[in-house]
C-alpha atoms as a PDB file:
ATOM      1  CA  UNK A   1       0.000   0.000   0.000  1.00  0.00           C
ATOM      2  CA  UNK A   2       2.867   2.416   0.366  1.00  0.00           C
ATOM      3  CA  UNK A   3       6.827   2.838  -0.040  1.00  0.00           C
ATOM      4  CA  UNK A   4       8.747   3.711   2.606  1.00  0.00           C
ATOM      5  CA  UNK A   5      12.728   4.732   2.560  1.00  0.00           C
ATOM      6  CA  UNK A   6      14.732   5.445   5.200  1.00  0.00           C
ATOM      7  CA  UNK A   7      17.332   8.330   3.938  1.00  0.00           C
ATOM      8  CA  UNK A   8      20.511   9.748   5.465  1.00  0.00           C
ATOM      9  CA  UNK A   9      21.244  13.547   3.738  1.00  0.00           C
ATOM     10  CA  UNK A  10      24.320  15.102   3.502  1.00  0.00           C
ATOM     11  CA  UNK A  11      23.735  17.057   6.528  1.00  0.00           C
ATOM     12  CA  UNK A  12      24.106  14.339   8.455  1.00  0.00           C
ATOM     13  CA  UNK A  13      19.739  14.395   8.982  1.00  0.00           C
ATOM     14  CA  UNK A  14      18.106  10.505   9.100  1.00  0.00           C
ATOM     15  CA  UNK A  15      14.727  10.771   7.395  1.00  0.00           C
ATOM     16  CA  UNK A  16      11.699   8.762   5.812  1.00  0.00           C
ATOM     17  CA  UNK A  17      10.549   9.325   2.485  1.00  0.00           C
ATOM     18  CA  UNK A  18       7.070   7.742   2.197  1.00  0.00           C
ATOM     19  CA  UNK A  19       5.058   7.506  -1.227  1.00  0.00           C
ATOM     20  CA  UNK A  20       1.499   6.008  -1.747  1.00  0.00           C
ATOM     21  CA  UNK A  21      -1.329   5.627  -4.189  1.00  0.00           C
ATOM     22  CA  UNK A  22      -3.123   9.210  -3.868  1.00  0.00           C
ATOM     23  CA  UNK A  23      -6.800   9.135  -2.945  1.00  0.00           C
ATOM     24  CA  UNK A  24      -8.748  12.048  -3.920  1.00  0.00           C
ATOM     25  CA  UNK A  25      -5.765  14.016  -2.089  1.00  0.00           C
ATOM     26  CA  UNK A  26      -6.738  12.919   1.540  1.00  0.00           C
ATOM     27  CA  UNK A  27      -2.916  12.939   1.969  1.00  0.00           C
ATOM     28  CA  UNK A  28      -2.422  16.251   1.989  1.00  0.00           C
ATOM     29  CA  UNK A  29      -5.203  16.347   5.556  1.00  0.00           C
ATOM     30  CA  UNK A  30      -3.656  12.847   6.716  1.00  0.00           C
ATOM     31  CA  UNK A  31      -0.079  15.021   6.940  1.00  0.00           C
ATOM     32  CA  UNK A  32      -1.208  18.432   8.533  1.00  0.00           C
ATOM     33  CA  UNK A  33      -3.309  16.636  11.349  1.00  0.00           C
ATOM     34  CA  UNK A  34       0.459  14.647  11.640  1.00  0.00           C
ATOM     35  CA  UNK A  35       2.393  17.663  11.519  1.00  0.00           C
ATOM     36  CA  UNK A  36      -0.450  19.697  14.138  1.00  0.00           C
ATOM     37  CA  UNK A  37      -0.371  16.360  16.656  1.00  0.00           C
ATOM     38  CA  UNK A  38       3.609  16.548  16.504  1.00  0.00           C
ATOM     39  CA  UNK A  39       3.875  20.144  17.292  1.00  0.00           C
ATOM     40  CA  UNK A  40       1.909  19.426  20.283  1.00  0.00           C
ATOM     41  CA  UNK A  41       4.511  17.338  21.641  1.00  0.00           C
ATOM     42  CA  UNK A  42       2.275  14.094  20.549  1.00  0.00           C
ATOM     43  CA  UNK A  43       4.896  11.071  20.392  1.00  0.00           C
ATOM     44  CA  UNK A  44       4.935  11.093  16.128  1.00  0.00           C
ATOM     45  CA  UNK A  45       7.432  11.821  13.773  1.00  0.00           C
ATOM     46  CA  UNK A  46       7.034  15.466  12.589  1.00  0.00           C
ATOM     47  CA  UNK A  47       6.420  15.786   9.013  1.00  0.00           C
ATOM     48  CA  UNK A  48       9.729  17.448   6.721  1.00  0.00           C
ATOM     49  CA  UNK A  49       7.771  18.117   3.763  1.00  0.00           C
ATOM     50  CA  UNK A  50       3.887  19.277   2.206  1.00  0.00           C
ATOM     51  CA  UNK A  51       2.789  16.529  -0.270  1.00  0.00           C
ATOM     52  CA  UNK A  52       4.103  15.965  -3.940  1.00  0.00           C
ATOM     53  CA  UNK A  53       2.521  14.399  -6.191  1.00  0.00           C
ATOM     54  CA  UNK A  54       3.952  12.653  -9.037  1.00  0.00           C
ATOM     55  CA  UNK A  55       2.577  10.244 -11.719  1.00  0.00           C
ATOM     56  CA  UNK A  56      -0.408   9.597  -9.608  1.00  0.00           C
ATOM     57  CA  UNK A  57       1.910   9.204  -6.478  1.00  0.00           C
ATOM     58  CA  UNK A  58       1.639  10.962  -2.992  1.00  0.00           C
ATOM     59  CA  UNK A  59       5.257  11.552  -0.984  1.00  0.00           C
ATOM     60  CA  UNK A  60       6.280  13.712   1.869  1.00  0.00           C
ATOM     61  CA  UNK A  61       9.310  13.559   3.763  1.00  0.00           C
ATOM     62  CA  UNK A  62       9.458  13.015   7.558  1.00  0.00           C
ATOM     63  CA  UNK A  63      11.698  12.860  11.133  1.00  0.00           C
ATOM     64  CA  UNK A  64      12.935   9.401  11.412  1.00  0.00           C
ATOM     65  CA  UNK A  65      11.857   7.916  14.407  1.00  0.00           C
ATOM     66  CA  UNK A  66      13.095   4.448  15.465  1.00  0.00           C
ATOM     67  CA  UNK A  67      12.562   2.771  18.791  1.00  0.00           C
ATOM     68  CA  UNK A  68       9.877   1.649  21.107  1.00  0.00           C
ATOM     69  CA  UNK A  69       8.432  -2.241  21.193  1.00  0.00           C
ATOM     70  CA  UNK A  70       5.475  -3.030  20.485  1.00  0.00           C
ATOM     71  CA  UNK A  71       2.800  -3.224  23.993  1.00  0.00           C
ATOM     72  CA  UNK A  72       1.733  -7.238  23.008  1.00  0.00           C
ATOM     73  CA  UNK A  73      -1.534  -8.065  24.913  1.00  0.00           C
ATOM     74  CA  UNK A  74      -5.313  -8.756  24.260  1.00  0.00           C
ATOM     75  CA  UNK A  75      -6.456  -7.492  28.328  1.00  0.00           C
ATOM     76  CA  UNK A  76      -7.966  -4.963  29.660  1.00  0.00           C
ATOM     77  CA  UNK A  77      -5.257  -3.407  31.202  1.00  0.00           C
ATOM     78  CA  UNK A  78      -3.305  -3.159  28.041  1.00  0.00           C
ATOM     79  CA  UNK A  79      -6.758  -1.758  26.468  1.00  0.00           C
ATOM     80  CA  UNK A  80      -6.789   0.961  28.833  1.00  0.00           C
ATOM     81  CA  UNK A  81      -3.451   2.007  27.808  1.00  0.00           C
ATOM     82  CA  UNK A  82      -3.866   2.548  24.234  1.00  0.00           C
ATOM     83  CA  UNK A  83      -7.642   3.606  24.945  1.00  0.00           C
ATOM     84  CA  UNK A  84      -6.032   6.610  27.109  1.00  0.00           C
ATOM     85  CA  UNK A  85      -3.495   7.585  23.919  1.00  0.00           C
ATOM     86  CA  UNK A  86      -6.540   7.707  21.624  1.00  0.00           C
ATOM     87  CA  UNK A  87      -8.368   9.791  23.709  1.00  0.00           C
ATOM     88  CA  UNK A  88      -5.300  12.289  23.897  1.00  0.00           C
ATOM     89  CA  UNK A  89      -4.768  12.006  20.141  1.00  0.00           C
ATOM     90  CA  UNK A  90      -8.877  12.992  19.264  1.00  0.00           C
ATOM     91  CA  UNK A  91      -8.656  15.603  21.960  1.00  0.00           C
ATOM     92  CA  UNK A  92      -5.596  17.375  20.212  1.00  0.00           C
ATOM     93  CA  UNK A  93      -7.020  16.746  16.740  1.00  0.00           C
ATOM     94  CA  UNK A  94     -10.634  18.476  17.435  1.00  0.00           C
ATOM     95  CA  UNK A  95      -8.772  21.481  17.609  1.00  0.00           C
ATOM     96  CA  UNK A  96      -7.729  21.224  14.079  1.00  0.00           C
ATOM     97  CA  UNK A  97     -10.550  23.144  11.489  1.00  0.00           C
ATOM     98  CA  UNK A  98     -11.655  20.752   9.185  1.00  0.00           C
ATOM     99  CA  UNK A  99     -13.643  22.177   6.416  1.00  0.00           C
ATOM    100  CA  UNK A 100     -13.299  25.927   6.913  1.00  0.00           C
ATOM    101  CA  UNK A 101     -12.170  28.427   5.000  1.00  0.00           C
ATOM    102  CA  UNK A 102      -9.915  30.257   8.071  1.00  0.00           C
ATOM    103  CA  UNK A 103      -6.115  29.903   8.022  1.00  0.00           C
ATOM    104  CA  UNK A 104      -5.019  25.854   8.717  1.00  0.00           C
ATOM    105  CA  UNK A 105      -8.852  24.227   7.888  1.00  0.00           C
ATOM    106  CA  UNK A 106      -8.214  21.198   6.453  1.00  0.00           C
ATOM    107  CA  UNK A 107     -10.784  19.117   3.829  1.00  0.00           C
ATOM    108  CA  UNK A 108     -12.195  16.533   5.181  1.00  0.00           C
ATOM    109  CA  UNK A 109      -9.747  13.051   4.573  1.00  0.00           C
ATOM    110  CA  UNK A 110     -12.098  11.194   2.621  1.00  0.00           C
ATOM    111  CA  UNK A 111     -12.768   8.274   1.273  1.00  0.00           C
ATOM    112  CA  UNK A 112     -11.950   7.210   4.574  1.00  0.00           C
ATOM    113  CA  UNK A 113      -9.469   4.029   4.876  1.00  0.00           C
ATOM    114  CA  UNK A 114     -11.221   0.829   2.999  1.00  0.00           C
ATOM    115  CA  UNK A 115     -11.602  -0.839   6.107  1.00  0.00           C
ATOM    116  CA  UNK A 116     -13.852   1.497   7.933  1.00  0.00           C
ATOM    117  CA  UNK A 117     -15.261   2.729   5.159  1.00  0.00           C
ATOM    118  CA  UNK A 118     -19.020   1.406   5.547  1.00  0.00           C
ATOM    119  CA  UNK A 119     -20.238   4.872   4.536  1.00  0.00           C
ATOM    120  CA  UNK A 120     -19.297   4.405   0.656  1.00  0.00           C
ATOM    121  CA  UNK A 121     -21.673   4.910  -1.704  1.00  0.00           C
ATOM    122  CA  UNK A 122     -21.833   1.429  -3.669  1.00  0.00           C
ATOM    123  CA  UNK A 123     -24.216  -1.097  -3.003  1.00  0.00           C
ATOM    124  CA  UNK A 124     -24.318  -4.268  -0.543  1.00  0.00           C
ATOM    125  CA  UNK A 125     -22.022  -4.030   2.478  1.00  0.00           C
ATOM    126  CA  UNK A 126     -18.494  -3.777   0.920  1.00  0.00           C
ATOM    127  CA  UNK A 127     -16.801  -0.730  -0.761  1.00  0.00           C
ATOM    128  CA  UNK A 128     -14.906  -0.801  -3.953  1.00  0.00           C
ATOM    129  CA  UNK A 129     -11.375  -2.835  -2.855  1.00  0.00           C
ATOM    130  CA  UNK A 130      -9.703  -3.775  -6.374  1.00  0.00           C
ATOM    131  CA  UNK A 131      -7.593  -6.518  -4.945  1.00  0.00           C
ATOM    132  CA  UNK A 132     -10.340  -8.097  -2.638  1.00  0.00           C
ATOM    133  CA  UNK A 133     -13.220  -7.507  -5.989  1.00  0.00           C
ATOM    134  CA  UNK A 134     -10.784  -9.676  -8.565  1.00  0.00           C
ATOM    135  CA  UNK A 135     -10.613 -12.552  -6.163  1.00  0.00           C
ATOM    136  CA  UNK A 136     -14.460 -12.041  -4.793  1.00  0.00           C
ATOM    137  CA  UNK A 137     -16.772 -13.965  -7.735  1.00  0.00           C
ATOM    138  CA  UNK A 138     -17.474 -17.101  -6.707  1.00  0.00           C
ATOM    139  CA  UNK A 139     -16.180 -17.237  -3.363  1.00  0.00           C
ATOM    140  CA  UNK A 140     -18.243 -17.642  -0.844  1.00  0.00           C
ATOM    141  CA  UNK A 141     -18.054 -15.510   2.564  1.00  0.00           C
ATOM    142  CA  UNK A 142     -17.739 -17.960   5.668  1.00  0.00           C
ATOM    143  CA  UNK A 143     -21.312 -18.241   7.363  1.00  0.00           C
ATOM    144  CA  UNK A 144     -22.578 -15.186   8.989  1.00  0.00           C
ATOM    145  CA  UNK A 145     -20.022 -12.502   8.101  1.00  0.00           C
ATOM    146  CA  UNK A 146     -21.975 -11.134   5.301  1.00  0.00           C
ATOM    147  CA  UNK A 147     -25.277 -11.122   7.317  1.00  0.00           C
ATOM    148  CA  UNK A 148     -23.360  -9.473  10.237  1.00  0.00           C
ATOM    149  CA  UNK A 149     -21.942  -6.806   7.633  1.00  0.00           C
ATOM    150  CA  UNK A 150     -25.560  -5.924   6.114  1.00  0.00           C
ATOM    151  CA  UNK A 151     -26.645  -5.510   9.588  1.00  0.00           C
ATOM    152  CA  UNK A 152     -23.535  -3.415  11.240  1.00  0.00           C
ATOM    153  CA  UNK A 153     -23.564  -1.044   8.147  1.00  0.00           C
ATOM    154  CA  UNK A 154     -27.260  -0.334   8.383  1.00  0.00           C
ATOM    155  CA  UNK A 155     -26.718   0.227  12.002  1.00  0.00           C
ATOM    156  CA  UNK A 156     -23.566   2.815  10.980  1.00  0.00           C
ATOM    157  CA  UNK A 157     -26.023   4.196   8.216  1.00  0.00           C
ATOM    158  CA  UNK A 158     -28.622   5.577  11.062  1.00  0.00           C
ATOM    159  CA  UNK A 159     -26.114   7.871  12.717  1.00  0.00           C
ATOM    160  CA  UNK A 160     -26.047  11.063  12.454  1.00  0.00           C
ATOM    161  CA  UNK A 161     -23.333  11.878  14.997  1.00  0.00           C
ATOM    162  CA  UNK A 162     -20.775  14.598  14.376  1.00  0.00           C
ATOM    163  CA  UNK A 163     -17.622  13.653  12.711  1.00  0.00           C
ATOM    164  CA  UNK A 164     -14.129  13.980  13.761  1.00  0.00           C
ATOM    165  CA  UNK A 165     -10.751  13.644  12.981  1.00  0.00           C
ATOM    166  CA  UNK A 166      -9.397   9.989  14.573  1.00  0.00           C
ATOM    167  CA  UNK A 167      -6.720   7.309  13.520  1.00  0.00           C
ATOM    168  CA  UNK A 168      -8.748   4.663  12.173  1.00  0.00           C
ATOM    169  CA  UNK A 169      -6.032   1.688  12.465  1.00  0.00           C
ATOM    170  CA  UNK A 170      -5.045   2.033  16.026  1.00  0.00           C
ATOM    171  CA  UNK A 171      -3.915  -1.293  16.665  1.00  0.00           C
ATOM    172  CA  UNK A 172      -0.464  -2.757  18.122  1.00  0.00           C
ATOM    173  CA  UNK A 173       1.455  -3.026  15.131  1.00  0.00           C
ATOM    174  CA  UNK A 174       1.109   0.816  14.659  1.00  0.00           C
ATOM    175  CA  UNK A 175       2.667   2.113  18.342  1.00  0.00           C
ATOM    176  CA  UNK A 176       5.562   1.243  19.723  1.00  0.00           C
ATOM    177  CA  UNK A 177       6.017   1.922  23.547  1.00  0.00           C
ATOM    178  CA  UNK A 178       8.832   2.264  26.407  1.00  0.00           C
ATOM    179  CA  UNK A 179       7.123   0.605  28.976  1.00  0.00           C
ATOM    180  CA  UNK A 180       3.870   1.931  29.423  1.00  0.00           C
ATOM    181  CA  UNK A 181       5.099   5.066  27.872  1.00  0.00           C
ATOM    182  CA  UNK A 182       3.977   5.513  24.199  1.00  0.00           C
ATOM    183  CA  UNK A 183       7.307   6.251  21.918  1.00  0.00           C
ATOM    184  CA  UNK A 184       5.869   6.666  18.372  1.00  0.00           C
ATOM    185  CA  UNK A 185       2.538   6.537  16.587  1.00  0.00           C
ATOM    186  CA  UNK A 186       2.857   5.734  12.977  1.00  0.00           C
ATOM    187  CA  UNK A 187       1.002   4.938   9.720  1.00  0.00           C
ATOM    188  CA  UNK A 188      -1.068   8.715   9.549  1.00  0.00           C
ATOM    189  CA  UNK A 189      -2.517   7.767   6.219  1.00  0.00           C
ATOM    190  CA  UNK A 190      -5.061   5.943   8.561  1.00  0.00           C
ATOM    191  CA  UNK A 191      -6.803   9.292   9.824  1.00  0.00           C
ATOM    192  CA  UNK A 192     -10.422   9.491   9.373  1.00  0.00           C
ATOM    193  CA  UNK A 193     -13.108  11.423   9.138  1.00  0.00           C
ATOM    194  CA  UNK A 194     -16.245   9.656  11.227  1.00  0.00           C
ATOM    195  CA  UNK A 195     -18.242   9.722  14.723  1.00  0.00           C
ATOM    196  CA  UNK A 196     -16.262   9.720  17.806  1.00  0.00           C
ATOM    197  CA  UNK A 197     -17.880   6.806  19.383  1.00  0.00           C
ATOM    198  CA  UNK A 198     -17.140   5.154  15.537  1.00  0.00           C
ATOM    199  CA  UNK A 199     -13.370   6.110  16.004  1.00  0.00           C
ATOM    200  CA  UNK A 200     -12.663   4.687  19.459  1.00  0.00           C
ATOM    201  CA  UNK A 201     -15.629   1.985  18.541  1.00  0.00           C
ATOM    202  CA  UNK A 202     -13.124   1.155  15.874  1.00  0.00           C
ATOM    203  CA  UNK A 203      -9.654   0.776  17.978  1.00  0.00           C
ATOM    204  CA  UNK A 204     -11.456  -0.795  20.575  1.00  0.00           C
ATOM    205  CA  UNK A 205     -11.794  -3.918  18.672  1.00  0.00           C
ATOM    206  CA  UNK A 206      -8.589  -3.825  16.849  1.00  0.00           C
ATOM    207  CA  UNK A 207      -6.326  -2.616  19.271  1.00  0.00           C
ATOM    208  CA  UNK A 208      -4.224  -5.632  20.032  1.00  0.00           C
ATOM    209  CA  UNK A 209      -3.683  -6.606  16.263  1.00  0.00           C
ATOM    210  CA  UNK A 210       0.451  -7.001  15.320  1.00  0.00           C
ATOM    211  CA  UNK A 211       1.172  -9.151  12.690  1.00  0.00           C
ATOM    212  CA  UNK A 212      -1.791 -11.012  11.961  1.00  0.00           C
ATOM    213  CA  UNK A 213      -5.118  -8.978  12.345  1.00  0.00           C
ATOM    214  CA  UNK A 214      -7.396 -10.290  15.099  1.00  0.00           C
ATOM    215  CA  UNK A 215     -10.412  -9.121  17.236  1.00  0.00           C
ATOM    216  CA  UNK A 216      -9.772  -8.399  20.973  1.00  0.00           C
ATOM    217  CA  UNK A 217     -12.165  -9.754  24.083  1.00  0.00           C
ATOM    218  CA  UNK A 218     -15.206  -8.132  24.374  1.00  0.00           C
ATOM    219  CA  UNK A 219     -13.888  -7.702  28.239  1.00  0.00           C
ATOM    220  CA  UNK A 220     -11.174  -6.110  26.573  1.00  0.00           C
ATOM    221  CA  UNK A 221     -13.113  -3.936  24.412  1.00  0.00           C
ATOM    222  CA  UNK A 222     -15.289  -2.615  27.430  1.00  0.00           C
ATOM    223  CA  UNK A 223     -12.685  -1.411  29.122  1.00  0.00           C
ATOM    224  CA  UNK A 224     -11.213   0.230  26.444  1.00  0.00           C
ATOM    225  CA  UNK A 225     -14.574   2.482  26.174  1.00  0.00           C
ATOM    226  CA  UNK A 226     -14.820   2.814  29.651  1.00  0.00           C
ATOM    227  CA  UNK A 227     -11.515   4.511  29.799  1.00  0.00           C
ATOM    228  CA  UNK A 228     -11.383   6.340  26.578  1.00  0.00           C
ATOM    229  CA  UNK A 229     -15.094   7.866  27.825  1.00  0.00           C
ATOM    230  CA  UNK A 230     -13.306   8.757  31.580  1.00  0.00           C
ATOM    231  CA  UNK A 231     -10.384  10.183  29.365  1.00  0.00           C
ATOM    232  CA  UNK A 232     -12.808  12.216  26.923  1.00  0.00           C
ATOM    233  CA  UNK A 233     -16.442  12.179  28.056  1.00  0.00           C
ATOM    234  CA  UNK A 234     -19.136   9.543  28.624  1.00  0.00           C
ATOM    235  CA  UNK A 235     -21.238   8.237  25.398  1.00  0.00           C
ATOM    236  CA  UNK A 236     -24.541   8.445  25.098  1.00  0.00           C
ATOM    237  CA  UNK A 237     -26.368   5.119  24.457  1.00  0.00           C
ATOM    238  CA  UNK A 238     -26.792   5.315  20.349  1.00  0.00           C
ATOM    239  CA  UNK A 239     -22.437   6.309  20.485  1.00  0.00           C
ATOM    240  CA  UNK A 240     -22.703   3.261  22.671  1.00  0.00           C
ATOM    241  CA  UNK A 241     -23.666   0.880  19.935  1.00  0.00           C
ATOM    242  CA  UNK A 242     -22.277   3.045  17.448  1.00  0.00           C
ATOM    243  CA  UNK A 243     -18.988   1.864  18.710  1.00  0.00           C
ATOM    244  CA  UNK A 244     -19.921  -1.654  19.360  1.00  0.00           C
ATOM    245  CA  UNK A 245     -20.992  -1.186  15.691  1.00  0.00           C
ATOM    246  CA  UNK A 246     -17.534  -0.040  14.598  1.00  0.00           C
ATOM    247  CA  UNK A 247     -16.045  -2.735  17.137  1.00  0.00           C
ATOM    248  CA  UNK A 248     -16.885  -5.931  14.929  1.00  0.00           C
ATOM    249  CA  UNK A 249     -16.909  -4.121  11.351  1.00  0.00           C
ATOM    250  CA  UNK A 250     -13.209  -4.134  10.969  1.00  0.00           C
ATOM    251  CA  UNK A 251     -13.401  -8.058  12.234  1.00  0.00           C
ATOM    252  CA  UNK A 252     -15.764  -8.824   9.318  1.00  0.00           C
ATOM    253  CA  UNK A 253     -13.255  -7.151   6.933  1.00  0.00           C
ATOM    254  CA  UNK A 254     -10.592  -8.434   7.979  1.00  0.00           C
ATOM    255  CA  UNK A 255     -11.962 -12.041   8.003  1.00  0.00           C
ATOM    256  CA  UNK A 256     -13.661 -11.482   4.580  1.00  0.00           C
ATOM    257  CA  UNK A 257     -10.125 -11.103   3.371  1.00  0.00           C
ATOM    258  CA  UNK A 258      -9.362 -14.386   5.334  1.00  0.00           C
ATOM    259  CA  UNK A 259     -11.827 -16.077   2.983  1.00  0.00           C
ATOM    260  CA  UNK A 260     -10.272 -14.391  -0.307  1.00  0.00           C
ATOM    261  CA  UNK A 261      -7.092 -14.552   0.104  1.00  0.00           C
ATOM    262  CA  UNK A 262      -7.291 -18.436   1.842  1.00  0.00           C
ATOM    263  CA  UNK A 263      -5.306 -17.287   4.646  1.00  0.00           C
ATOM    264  CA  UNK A 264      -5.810 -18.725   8.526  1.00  0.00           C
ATOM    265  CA  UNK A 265      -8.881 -18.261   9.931  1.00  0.00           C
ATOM    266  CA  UNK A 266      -8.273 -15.847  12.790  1.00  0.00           C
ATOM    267  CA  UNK A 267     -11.005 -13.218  12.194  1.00  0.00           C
ATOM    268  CA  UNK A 268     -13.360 -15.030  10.954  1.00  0.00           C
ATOM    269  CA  UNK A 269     -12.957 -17.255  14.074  1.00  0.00           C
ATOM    270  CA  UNK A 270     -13.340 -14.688  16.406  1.00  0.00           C
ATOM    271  CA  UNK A 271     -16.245 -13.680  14.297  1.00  0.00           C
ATOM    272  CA  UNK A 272     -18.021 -16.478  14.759  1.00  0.00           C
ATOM    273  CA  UNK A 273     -17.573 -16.541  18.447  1.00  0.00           C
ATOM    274  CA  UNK A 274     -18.204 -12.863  19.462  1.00  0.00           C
ATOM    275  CA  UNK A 275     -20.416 -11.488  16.798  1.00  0.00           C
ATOM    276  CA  UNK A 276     -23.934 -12.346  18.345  1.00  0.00           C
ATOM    277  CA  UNK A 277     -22.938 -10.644  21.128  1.00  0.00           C
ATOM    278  CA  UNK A 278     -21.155  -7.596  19.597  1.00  0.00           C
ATOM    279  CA  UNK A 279     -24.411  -7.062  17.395  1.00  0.00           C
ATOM    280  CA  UNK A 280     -26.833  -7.332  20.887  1.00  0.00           C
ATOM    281  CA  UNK A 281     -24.858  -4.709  22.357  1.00  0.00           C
ATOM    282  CA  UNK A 282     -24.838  -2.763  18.848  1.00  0.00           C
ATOM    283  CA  UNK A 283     -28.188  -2.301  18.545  1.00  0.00           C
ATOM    284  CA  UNK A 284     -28.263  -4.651  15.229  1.00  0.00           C
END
């Protein structure tokens, strides 16, 4: 999905270099929210450069920033961690103008990222994904994660919350830590544009996802809401099951991909065991 080079310049600087596919210039929005988080002493690399683009291609230049471990763990107590650094993140980012015509608005970063990105247009409950759609005919979806999609994006379809700036693939892989101490958030192409409760809905499923995608505990999950909300501000009931909603939806991606690509089964297992009781507490 993207290139990334690690560069040394002659004045002795260590940077990245980063170039990706550009989507309707959501790039340019993904960057400046970076930049704007960094400035506020948010643990990110700061960004160099604007965006180029070049034969289709999006790049920007940024701080190298190595270090940090990855915080392994599927618990609550390792959900309240990264529940408390998304919370901090949204905070600083509803400060940014997105929109507006005054000095630093930013356009909204849309289409959001393909996997939460249940609000496209299209019909049935995918959007557009060219390498999932060549491998998609005749393949059929493991039992239930279709109906569970229909369902969760008509749920998602009723909102009408506010949107907000957020980093749709908060999940393990993405942070690295020194101790509990987070070091470095990375992959910004991931901001979004969607509901609050969809954002930390969202992360609270996905958090503990390294190498292979998964689908935390729904113990886990809880208390990941209950201490982004005691970090933010408490939900109301519909951002309740807006981000139970959000919770399983990046599950049902990721194990649709499971069953198209014929890889291990470890979302749509997880799917199969949680999702009657992530679409109760949905509202679905």
């Amino acid at each position: 999905m993207a290139d990334v080079l690690g560069l040394r310049l002659a004045d002795g600087r260590e940077v990245a270099v980063k170039a990706r596919p550009d989507q309707n210039g959501r790039e340019a929005t993904c960057l400046e929210v970076q930049r704007f988080l960094a400035e506020r002493g948010f643990p990110c690399a700061a960004p160099l450069t604007g965006v180029t683009l070049h034969d289709g291609i999006a790049i920007h230049a940024e701080q190298w920033r190595p270090g940090g471990e990855m915080l392994r763990g599927d618990d609550p107590a390792t959900a309240v961690l990264f529940a408390e650094q998304l919370a901090r993140l949204v905070d600083l980012a509803a400060d940014i103008e997105v929109g507006g015509t005054a000095p630093g608005a930013v356009p909204p970063p849309l289409p959001n990222p393909e996997w939460v990105r249940w609000d496209h247009p299209g019909p049935g409950p995918w959007p557009a994904i060219s390498y999932h759609d060549a491998r998609a005919a005749g393949r059929p979806m493991p039992a239930g994660v279709e109906d569970a999609a229909v369902r969760i994006r008509e749920r998602l379809a009723l909102s009408r919350l506010p949107r907000m700036l957020g980093h749709a693939d908060w999940e393990t892989q993405n942070l690295r830590w020194i101790g509990d101490k987070p070091w470095a958030v990375h992959d910004w192409d991931s901001i979004a544009w969607l509901p609050e409760a969809a954002i930390a809905g969202a992360a609270c499923g996905a958090f503990a996802s390294a190498e292979t995608p998964t689908l935390a505990p729904i113990a886990a999950s809880a208390a990941f809401l209950d201490a982004y909300q005691a970090a933010r501000r408490p939900f109301t009931a519909e951002e309740l099951e807006v981000a139970w909603a959000a919770s399983l939806w990046l599950a049902l991606h990721n194990a649709r991909g499971e069953a198209l690509w014929e890889l291990p089964p470890v979302a749509i297992g997880a799917v199969a065991d949680q999702a009657v009781e992530r679409l109760s507490l949905a509202g679905a």
